[in-house]
C-alpha atoms as a PDB file:
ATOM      1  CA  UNK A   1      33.112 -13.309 -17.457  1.00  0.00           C
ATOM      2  CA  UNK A   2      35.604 -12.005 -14.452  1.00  0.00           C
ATOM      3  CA  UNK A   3      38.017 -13.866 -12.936  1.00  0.00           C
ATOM      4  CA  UNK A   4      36.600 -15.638  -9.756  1.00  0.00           C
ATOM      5  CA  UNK A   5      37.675 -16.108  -5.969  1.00  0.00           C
ATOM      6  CA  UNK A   6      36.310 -18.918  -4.111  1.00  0.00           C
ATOM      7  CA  UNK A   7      36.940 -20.726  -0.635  1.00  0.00           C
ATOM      8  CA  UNK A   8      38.739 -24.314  -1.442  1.00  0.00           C
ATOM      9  CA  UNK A   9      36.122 -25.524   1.065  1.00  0.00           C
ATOM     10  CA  UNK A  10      33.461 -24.256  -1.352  1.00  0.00           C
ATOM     11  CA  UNK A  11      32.661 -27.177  -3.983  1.00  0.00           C
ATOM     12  CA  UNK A  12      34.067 -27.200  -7.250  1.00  0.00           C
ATOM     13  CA  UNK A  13      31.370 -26.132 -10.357  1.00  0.00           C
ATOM     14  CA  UNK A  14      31.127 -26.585 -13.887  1.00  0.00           C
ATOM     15  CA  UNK A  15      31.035 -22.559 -14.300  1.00  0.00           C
ATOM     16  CA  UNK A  16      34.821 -22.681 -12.202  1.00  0.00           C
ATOM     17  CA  UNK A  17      36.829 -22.797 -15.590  1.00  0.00           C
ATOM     18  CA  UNK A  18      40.350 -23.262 -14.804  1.00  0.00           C
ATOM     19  CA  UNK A  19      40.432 -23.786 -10.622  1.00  0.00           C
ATOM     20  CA  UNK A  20      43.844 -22.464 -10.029  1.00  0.00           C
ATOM     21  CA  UNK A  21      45.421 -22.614  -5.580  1.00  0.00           C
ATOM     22  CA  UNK A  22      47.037 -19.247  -4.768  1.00  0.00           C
ATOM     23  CA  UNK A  23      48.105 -20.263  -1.660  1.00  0.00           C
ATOM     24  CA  UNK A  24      51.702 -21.052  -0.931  1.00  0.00           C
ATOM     25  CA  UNK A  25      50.768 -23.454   1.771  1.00  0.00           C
ATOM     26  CA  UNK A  26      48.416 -26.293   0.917  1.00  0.00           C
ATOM     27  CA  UNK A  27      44.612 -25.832   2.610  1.00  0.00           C
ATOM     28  CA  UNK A  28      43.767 -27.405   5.870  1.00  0.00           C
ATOM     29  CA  UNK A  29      42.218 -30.755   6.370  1.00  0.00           C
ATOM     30  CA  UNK A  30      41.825 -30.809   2.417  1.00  0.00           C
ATOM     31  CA  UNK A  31      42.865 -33.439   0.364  1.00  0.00           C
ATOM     32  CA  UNK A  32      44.243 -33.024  -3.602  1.00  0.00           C
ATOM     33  CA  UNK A  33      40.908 -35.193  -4.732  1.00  0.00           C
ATOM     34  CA  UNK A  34      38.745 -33.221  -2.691  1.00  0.00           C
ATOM     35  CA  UNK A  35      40.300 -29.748  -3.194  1.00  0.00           C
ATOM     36  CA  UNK A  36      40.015 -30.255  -7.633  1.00  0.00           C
ATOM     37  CA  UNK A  37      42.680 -27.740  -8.177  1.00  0.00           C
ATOM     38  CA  UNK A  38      43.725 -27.598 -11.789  1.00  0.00           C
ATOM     39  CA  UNK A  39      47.090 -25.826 -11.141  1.00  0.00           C
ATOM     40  CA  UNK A  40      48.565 -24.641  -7.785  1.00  0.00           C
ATOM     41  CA  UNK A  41      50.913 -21.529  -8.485  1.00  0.00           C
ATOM     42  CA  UNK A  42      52.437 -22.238  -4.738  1.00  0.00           C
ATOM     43  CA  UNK A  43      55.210 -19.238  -5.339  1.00  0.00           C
ATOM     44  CA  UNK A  44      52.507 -16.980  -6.224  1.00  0.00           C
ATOM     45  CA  UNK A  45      51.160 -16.403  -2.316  1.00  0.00           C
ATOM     46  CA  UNK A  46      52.778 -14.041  -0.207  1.00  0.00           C
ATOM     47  CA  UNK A  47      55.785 -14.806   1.867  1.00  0.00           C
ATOM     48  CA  UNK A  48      55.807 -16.709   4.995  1.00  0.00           C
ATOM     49  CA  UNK A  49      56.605 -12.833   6.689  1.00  0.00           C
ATOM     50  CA  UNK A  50      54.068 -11.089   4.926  1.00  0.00           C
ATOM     51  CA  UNK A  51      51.620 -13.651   5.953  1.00  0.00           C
ATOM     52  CA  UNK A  52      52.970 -13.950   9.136  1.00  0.00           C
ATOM     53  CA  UNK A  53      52.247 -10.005   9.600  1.00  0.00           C
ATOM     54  CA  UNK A  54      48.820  -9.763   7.805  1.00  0.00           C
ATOM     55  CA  UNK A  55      47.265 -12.747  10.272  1.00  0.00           C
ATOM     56  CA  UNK A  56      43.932 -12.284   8.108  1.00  0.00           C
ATOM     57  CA  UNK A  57      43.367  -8.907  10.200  1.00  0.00           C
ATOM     58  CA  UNK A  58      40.944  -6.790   8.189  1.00  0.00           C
ATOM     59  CA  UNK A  59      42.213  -3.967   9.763  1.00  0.00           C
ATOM     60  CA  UNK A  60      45.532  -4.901   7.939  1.00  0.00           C
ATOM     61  CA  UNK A  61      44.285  -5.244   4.709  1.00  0.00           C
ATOM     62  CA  UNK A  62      44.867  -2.086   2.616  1.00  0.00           C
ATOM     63  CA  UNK A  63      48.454  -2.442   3.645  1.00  0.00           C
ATOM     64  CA  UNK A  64      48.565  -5.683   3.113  1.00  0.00           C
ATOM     65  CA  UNK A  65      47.513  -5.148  -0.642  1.00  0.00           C
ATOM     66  CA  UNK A  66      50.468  -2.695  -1.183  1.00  0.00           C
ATOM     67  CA  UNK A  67      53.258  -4.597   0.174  1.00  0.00           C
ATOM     68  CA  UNK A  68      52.137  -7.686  -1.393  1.00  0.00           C
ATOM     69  CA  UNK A  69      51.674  -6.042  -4.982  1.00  0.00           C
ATOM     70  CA  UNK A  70      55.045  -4.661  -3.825  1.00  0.00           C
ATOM     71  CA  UNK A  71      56.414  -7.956  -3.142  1.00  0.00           C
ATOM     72  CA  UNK A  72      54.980  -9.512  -6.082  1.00  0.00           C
ATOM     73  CA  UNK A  73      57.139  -7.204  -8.060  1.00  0.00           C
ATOM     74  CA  UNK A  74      60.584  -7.231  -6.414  1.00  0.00           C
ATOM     75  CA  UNK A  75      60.126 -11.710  -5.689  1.00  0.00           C
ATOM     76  CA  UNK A  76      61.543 -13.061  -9.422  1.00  0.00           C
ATOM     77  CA  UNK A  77      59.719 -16.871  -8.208  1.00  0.00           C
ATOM     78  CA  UNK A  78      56.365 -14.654  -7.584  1.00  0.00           C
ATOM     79  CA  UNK A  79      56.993 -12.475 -10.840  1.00  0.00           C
ATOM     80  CA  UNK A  80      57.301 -15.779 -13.192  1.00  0.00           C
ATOM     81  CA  UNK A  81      53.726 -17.395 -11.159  1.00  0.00           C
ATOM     82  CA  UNK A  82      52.209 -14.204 -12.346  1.00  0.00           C
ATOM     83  CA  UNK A  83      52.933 -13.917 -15.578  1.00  0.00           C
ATOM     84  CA  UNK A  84      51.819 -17.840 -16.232  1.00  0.00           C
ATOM     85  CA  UNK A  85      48.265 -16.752 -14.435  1.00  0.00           C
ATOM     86  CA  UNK A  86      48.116 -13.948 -16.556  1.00  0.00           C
ATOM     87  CA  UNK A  87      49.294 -15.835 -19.674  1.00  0.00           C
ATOM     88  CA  UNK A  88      45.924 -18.285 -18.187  1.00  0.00           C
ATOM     89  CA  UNK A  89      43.945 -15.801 -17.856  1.00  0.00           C
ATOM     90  CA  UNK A  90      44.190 -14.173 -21.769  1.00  0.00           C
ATOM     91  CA  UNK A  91      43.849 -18.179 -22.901  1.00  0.00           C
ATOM     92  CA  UNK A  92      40.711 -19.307 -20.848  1.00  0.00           C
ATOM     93  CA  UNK A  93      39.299 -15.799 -21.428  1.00  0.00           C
ATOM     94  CA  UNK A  94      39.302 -14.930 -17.949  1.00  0.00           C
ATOM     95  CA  UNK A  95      37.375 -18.342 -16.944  1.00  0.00           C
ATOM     96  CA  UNK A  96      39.218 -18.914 -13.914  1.00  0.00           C
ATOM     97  CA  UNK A  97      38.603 -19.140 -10.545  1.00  0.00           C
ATOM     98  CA  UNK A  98      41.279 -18.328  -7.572  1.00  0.00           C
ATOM     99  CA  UNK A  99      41.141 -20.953  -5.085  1.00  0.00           C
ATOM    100  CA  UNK A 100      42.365 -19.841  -1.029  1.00  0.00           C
ATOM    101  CA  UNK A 101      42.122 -21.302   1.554  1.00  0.00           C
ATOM    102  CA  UNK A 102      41.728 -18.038   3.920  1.00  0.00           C
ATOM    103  CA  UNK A 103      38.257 -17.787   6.131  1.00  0.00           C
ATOM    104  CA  UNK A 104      38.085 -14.247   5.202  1.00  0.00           C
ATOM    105  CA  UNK A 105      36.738 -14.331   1.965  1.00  0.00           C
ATOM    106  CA  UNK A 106      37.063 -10.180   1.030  1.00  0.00           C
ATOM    107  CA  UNK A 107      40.415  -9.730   2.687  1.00  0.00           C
ATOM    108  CA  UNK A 108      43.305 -12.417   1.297  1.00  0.00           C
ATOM    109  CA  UNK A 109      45.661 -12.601  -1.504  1.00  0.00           C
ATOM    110  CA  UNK A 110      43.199 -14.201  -3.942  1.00  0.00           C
ATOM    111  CA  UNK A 111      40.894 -11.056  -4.049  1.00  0.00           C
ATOM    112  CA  UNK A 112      44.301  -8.755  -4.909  1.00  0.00           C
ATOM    113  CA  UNK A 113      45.232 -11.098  -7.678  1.00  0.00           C
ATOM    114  CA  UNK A 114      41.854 -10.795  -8.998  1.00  0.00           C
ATOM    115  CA  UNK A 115      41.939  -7.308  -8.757  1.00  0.00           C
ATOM    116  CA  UNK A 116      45.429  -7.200 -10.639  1.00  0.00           C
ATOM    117  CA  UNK A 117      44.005  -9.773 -13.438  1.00  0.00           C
ATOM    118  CA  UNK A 118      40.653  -7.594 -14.199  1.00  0.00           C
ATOM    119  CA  UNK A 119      42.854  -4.731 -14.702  1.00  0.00           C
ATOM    120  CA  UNK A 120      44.771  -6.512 -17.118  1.00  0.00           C
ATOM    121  CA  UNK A 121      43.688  -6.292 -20.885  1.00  0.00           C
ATOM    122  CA  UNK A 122      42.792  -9.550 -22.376  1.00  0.00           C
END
């Protein structure tokens, strides 16, 4: 099974495994009950700047990805928030989901983690 992204909005399934916030600001209008996050890895989203910058634009989003794989290489906090995901991801067998907040469901942080996790070898 892949790793999955889904909308916090979107609500919470059996097949979810380990629900895990990669957003570094808490969702909208959601509360902790409601949102059933099992972890939130808060350090893991990109920085305020890089968020900032991106603004969701689609247009944005390939250079987005780079500078926040970039970041999420040079930021020790982000570097330490990957490694426990990743550490997550080997133990649950990749039976997590990657909850965001973000409208845009193709074009947010969640969907580059994803991509960095399936790459991974388990």
């Amino acid at each position: 099974m892949p790793v999955q992204t889904k909308r916090v909005y979107e609500d919470a399934e059996k097949d979810d495994g380990l629900r895990v916030l990669v957003d570094r600001l808490w969702p909208r209008g959601m509360s902790k009950e409601d949102a059933q996050v099992d972890e939130w890895l808060k350090e893991l989203g990109p920085s305020t700047e890089l968020r900032q910058w991106f603004d969701h634009d689609p247009d944005k989003f390939e250079d987005f990805k780079e500078k926040y794989k970039e970041e999420l290489k040079n930021n020790e906090a982000q570097q330490e928030e990957l490694e426990k995901l990743k550490d997550w991801t080997k133990e649950y067998k990749k039976n997590i989901t990657l909850v965001f907040g973000a409208k845009d469901e193709k074009n947010n942080q969640a969907v580059v983690l994803k991509e960095i996790l399936d790459h991974q070898q388990v």
